[in-house]
Protein backbone atom coordinates (compact mmCIF):
# COMPACT_ATOMS: atom_id res chain seq x y z
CA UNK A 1 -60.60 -3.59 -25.68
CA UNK A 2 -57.61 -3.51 -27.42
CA UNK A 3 -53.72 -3.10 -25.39
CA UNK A 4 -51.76 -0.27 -24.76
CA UNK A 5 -48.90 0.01 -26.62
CA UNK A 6 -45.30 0.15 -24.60
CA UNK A 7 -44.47 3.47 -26.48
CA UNK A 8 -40.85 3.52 -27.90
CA UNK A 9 -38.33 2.56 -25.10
CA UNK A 10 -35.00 5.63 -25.46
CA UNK A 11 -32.92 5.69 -28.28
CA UNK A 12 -35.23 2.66 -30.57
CA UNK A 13 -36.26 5.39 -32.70
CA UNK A 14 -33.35 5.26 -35.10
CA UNK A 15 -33.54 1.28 -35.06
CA UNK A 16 -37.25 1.43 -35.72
CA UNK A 17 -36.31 3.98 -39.08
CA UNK A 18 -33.67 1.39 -39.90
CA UNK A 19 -36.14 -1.62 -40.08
CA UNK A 20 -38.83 0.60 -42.18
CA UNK A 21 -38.74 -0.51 -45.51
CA UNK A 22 -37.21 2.83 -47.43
CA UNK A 23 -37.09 4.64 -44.26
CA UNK A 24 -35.73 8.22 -45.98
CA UNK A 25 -37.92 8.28 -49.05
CA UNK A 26 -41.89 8.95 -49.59
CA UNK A 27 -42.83 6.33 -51.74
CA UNK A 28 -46.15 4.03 -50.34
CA UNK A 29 -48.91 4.63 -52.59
CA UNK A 30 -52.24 6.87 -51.68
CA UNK A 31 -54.97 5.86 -49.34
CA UNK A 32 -58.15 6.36 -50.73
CA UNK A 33 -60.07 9.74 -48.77
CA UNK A 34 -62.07 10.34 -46.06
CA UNK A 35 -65.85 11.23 -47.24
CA UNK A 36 -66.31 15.05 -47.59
CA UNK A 37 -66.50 17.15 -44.34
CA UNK A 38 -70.40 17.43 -44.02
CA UNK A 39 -70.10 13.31 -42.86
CA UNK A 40 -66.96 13.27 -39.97
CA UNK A 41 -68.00 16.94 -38.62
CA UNK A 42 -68.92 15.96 -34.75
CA UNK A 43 -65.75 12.83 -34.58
CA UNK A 44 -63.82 13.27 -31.67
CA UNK A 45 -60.33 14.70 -31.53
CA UNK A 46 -57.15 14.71 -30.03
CA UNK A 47 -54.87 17.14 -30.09
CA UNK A 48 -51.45 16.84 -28.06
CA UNK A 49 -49.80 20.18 -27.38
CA UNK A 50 -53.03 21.63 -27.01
CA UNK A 51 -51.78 24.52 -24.96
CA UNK A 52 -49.40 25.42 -27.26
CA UNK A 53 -49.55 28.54 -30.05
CA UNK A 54 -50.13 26.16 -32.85
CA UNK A 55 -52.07 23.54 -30.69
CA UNK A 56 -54.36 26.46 -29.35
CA UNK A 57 -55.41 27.60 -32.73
CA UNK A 58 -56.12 23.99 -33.83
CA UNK A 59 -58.56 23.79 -31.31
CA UNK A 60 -60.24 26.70 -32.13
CA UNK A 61 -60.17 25.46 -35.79
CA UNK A 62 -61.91 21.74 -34.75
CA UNK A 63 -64.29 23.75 -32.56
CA UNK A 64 -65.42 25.97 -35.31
CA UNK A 65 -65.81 23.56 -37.86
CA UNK A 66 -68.00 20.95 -35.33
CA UNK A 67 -65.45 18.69 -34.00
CA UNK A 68 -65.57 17.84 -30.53
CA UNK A 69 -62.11 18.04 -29.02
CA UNK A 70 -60.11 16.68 -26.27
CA UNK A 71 -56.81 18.70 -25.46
CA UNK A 72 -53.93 16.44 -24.31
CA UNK A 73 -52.11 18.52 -21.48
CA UNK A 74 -49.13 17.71 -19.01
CA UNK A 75 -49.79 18.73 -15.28
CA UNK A 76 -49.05 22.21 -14.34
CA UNK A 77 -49.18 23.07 -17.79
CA UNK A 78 -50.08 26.89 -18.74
CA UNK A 79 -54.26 26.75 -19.70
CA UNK A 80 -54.49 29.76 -20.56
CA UNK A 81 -54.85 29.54 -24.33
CA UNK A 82 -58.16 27.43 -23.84
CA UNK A 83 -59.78 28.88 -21.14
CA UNK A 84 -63.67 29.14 -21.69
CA UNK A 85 -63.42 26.87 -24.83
CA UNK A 86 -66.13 23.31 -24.59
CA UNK A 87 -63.13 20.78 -24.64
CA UNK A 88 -62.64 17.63 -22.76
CA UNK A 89 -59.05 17.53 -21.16
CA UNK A 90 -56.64 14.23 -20.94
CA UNK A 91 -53.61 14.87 -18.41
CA UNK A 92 -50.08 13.50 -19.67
CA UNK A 93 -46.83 13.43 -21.28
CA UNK A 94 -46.26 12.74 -24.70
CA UNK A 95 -43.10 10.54 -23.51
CA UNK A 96 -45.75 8.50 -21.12
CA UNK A 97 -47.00 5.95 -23.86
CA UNK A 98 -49.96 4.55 -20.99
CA UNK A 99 -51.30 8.40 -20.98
CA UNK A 100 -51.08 8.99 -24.59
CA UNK A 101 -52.86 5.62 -25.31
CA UNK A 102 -55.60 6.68 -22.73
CA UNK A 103 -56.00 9.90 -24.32
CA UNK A 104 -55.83 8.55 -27.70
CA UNK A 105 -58.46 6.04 -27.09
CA UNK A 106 -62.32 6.90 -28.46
CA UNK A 107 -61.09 9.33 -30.90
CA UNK A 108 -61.24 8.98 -34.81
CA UNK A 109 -59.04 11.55 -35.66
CA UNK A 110 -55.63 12.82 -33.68
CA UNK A 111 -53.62 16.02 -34.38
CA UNK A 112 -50.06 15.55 -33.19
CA UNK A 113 -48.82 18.95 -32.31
CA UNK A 114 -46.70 18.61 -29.35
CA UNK A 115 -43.24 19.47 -29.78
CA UNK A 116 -40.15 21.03 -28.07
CA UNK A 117 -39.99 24.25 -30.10
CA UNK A 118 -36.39 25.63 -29.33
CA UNK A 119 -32.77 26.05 -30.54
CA UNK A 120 -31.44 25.64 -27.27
CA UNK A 121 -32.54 22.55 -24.60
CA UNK A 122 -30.28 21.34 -21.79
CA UNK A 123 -29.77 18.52 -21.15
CA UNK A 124 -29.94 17.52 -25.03
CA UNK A 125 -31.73 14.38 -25.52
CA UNK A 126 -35.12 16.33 -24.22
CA UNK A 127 -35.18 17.44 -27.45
CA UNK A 128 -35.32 13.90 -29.07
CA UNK A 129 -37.35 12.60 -26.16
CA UNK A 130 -39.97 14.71 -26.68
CA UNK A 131 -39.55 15.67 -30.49
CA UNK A 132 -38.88 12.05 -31.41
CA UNK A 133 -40.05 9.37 -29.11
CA UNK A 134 -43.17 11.18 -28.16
CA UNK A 135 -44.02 11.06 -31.87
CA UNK A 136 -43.84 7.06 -31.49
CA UNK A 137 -45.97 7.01 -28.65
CA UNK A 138 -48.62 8.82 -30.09
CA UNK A 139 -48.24 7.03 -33.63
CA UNK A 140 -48.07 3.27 -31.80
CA UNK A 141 -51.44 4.50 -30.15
CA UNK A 142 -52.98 5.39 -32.95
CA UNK A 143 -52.32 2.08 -34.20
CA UNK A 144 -53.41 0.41 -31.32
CA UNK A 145 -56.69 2.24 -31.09
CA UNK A 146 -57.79 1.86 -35.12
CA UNK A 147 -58.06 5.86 -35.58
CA UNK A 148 -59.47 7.20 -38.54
CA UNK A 149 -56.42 9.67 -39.14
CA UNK A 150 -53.57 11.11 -37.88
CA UNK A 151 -52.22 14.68 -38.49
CA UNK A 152 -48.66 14.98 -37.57
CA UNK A 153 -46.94 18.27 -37.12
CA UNK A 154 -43.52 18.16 -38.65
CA UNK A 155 -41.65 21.09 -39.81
CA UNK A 156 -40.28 22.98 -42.91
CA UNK A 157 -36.94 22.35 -40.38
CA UNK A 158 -37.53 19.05 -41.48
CA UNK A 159 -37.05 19.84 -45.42
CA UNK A 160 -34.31 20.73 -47.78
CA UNK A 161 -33.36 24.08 -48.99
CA UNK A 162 -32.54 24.81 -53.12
CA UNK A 163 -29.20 25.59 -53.83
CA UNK A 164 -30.28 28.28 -56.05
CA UNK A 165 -32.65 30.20 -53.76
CA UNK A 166 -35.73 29.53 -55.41
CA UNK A 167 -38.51 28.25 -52.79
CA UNK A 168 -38.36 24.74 -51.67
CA UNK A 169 -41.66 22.53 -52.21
CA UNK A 170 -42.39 18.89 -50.41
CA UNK A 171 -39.41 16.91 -52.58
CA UNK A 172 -36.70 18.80 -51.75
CA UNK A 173 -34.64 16.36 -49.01
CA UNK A 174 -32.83 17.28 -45.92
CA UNK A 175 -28.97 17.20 -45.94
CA UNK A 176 -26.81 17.85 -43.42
CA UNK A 177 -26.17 21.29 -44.57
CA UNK A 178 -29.96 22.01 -43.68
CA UNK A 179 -30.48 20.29 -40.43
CA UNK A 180 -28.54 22.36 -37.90
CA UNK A 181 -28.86 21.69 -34.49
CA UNK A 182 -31.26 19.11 -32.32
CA UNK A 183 -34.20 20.89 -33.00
CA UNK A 184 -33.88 20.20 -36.94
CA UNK A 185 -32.51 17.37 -36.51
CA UNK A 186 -35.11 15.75 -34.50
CA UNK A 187 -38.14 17.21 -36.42
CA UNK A 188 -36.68 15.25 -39.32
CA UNK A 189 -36.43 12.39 -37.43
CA UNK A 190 -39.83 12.41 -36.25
CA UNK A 191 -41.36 12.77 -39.32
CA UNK A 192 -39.64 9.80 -41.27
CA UNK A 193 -41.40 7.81 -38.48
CA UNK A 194 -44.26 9.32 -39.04
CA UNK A 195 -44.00 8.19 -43.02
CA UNK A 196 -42.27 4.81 -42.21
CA UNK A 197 -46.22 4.41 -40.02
CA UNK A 198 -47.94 5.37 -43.28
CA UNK A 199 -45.98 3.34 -45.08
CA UNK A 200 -47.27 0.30 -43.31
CA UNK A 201 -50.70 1.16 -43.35
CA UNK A 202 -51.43 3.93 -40.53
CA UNK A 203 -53.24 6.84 -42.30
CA UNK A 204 -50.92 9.30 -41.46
CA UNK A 205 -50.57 12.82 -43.46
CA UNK A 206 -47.78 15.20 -42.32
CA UNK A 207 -47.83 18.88 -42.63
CA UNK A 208 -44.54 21.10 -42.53
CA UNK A 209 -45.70 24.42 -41.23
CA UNK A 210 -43.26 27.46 -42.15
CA UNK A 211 -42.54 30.51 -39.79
CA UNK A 212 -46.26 30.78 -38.23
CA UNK A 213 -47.02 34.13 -36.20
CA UNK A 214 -50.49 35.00 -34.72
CA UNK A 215 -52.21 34.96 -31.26
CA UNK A 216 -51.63 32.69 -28.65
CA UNK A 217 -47.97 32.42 -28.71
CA UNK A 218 -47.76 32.81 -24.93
CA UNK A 219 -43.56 31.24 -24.60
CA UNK A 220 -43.15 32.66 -27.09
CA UNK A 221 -41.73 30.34 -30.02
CA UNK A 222 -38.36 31.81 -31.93
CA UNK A 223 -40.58 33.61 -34.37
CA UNK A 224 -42.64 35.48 -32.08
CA UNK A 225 -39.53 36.57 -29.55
CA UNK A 226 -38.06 38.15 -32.81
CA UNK A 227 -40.95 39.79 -33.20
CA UNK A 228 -41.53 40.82 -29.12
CA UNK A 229 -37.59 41.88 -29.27
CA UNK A 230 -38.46 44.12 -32.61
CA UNK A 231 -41.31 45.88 -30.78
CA UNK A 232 -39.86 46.31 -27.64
CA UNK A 233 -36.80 48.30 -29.60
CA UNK A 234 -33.78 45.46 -29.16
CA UNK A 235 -33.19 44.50 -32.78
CA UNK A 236 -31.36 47.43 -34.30
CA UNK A 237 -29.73 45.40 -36.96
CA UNK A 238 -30.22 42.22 -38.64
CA UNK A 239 -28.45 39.58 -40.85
CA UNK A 240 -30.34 39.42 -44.56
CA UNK A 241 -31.70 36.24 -44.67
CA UNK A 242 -35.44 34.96 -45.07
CA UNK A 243 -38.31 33.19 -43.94
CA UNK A 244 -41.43 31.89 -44.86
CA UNK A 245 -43.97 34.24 -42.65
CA UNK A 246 -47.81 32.55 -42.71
CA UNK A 247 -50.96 33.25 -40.39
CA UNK A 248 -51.07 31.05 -36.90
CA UNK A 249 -54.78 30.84 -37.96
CA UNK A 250 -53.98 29.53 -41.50
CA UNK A 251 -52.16 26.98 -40.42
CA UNK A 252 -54.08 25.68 -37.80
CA UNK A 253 -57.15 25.38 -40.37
CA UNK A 254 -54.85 23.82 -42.26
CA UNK A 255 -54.26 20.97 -40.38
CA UNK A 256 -57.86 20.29 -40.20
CA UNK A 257 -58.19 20.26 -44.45
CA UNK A 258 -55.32 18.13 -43.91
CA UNK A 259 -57.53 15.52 -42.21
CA UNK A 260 -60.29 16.10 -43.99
CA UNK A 261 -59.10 16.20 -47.71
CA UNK A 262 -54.83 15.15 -47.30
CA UNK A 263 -54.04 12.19 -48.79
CA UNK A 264 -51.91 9.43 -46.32
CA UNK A 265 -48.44 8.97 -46.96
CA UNK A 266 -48.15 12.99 -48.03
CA UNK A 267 -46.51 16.02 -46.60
CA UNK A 268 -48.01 19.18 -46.86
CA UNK A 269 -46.22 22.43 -46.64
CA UNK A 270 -48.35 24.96 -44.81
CA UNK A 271 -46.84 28.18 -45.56
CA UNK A 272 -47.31 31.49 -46.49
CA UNK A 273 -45.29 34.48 -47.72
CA UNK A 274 -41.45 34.39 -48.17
CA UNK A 275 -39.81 37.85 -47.33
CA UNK A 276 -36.49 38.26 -46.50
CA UNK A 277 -35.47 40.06 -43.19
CA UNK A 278 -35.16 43.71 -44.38
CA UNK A 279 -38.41 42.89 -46.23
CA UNK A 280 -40.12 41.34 -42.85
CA UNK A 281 -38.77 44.02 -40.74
CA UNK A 282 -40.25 46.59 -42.76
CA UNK A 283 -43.67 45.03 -42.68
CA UNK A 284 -43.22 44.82 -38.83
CA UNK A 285 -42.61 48.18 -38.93
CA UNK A 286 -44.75 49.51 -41.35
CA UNK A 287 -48.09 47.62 -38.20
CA UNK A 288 -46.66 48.78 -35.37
CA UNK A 289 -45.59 52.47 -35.86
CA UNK A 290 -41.82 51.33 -34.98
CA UNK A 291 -39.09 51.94 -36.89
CA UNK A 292 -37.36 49.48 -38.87
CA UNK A 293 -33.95 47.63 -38.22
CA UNK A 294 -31.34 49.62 -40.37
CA UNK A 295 -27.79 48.05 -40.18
CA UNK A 296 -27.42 45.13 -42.07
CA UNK A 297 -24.74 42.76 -40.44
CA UNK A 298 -22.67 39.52 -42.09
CA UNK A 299 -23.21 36.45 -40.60
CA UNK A 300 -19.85 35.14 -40.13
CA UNK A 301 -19.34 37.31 -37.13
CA UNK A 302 -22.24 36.02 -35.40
CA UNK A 303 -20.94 32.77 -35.20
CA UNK A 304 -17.76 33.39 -32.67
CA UNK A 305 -20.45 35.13 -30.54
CA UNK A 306 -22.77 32.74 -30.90
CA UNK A 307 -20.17 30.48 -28.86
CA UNK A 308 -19.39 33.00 -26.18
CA UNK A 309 -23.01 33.46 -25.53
CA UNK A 310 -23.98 29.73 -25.02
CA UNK A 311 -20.54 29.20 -23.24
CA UNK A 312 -22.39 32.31 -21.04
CA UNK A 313 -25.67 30.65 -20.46
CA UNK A 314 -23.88 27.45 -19.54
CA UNK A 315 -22.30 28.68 -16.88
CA UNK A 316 -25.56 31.12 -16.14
CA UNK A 317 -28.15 28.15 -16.61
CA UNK A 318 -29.72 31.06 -18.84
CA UNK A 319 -31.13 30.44 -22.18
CA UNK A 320 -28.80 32.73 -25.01
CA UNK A 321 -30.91 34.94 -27.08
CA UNK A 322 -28.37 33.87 -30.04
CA UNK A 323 -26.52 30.28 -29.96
CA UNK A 324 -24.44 28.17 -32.72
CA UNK A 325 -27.33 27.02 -34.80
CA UNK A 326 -29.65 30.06 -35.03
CA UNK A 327 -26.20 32.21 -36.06
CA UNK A 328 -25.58 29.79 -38.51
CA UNK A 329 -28.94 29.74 -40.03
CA UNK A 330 -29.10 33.55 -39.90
CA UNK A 331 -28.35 33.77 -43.62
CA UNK A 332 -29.89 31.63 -45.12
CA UNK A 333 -33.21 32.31 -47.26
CA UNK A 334 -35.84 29.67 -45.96
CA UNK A 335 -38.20 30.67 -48.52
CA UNK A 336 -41.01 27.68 -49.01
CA UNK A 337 -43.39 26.69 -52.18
CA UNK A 338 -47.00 25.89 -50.34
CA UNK A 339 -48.50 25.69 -53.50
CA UNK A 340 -49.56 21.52 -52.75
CA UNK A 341 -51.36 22.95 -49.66
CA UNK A 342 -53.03 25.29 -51.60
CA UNK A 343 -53.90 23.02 -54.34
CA UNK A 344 -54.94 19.84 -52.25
CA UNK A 345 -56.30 21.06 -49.45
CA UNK A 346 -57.50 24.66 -50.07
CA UNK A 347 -55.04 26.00 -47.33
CA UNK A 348 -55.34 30.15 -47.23
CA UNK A 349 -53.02 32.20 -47.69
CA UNK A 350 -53.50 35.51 -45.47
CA UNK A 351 -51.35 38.42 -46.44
CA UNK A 352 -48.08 38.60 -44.56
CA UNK A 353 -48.74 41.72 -43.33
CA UNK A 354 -52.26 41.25 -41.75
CA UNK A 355 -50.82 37.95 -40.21
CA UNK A 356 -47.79 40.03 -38.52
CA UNK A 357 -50.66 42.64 -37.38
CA UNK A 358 -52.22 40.12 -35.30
CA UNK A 359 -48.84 39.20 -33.71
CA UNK A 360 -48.37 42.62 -32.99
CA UNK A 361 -51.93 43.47 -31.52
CA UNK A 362 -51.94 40.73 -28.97
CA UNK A 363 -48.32 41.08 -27.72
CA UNK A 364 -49.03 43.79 -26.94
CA UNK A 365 -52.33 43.14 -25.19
CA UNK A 366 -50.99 40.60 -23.52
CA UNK A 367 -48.11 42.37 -21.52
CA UNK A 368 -45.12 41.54 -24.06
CA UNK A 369 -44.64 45.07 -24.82
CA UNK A 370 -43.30 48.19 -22.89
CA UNK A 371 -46.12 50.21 -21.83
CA UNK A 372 -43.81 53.38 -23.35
CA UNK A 373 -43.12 51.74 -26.57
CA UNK A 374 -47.23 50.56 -26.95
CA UNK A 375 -48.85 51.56 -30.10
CA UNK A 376 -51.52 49.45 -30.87
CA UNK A 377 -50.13 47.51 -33.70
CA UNK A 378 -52.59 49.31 -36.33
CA UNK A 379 -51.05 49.94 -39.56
CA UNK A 380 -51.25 53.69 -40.79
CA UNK A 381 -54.30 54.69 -41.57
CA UNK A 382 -56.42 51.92 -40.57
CA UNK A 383 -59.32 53.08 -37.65
């Protein structure tokens, strides 16, 4: 039986990127494929941040296409997203490299997911703990253990931007003018390592999901508190920016073609439809009966604000609905090219609109919503 790895003791991350041979560019060759789907359907599975929004719908992907699953899960965790699903479960922490090599061990494929999903962590160095050295755990395992592949969850945070507006595919690099705050900056981090492993031999694909909304996202993630603040009446203006707005489910399937057809070494971007705020707004309002945001603000205002507010929740211990790096993202377009998903792996692409209908319907079934302000997220017209 092979050792456990000692995981990645704090702050060797960096050191480990330095040593990588070309640490900041994707340049190893492609590993050859795994055999069509018909012949790894029924491997074994791991996915860390099982419980999670994305992690949930990943295991509902593996499930329906055969795989059997086992859902790594710290104690105490919320369940709730899996209950009454045929999983096996593996207790732990992603930052505990003994539990993630236990839970790693017998499976031929694992799907990375866990993350720290936030623009605002105290103390700090969570967010790299977590985002960064729990990524090196869970890589080192996979090492260890021989697995077949490993899907790691990065982030279009984790990509550049185009100077000119036009979307962003897989080659565009971070700068620092794109990576604002820890969250970014530790997504990027994580998935160099992630490349650096491939680079070395580990058959390792990435995949870069954009602004995912959908079922499931119990926290909820940025995204989805946008979207529980629209509904619930509290966004009456908004800063004209953009995103890249794709189905929960699409991504989550996506991350399965990505083990099943991706090539190692490659990042994927799993996105969907790029609308800018006044155009996502509308669509928001256009499923749930509630009427769009009106008054369109400039950004540079937000950003004084944006100070007193976490200055406020420091002294609160709150969390600040706006801080530093979400005001100064606010106007920028993060529109996203997924057209190498689409190509490679086959990755849908649901409308925007029947994605953000989804959102809407199980907010509100799930208790996110005002009872007064309810309206069953069903677009005009629709029975």
């Amino acid at each position: 039986m092979r050792s456990c790895p000692q995981g990645f003791p704090q702050g060797n991350v960096l050191h480990a990127l330095q040593g990588a041979d070309s640490p900041f560019r994707l340049d190893g060759s492609p590993v050859d494929g795994l055999p069509p789907r018909g012949n790894i359907a029924g491997m074994r599975a791991l996915v860390t941040g099982a419980t999670g929004f994305i992690g949930a719908n990943v295991v509902r992907a593996l499930l329906s296409r055969g795989y059997a699953v086992r859902a790594l899960a710290r104690g105490g965790a919320d369940r709730r997203n899996l209950v009454g699903l045929d999983i096996e479960w593996a207790e732990g922490d992603v930052r505990d490299p003994s539990a993630v090599c236990a839970a790693v061990r017998g499976c031929s494929l694992v799907f990375h997911v866990a993350a720290l999903y936030a623009f605002w962590a105290r103390p700090r160095r969570l967010m790299y703990e977590v985002n960064v050295d729990g990524t090196g755990n869970v890589l080192h395992a996979a090492e260890e253990e021989g697995v077949e592949r490993v899907v790691v969850t990065s982030s279009v945070a984790a990509l550049g931007l185009r100077d000119d507006g036009r979307p962003a595919d897989e080659t565009v690099p971070a700068t620092s003018a794109t990576l604002i705050g820890d969250y970014k900056k530790s997504k990027f981090l994580a998935q160099e390592l992630a490349l650096a492993f491939a680079r070395r031999g580990l058959p390792v694909i990435v995949v870069n999901p954009s602004f995912p909304v959908g079922p499931y996202d119990r926290k909820p993630t940025p995204t989805g508190q946008v979207i529980v603040d629209f509904l619930n009446g509290r966004i009456p203006a908004y800063v004209n920016g953009g995103l890249n707005v794709v189905a929960v489910e699409d991504v989550a399937l996506g991350h399965v073609l990505a083990a099943e057809r991706g090539r190692p070494g490659e990042r994927y971007i799993l996105g969907g439809e790029n609308l800018t705020m006044r155009e996502f707004f509308r669509l928001l309002s256009g499923v749930s009966g509630r009427p769009a945001a009106v008054l369109r603000l400039p950004a540079a205002p937000l950003i004084p604000l944006a100070y007193l507010n976490a200055a406020w929740s420091a002294v609160t211990g709150t969390v600040p609905r706006l801080t530093p790096d979400t005001a100064r993202m606010a106007h920028h377009r993060m529109f996203y090219d997924p057209t190498k998903a689409v190509r490679e792996l086959g990755l849908p692409q649901t409308p925007a609109a029947e994605a953000l209908q989804r959102a809407v319907v199980w907010f509100e079934e799930n208790g996110y919503v005002s009872p007064f302000r309810c309206g069953g997220g069903r677009a005009p017209g629709r029975g």
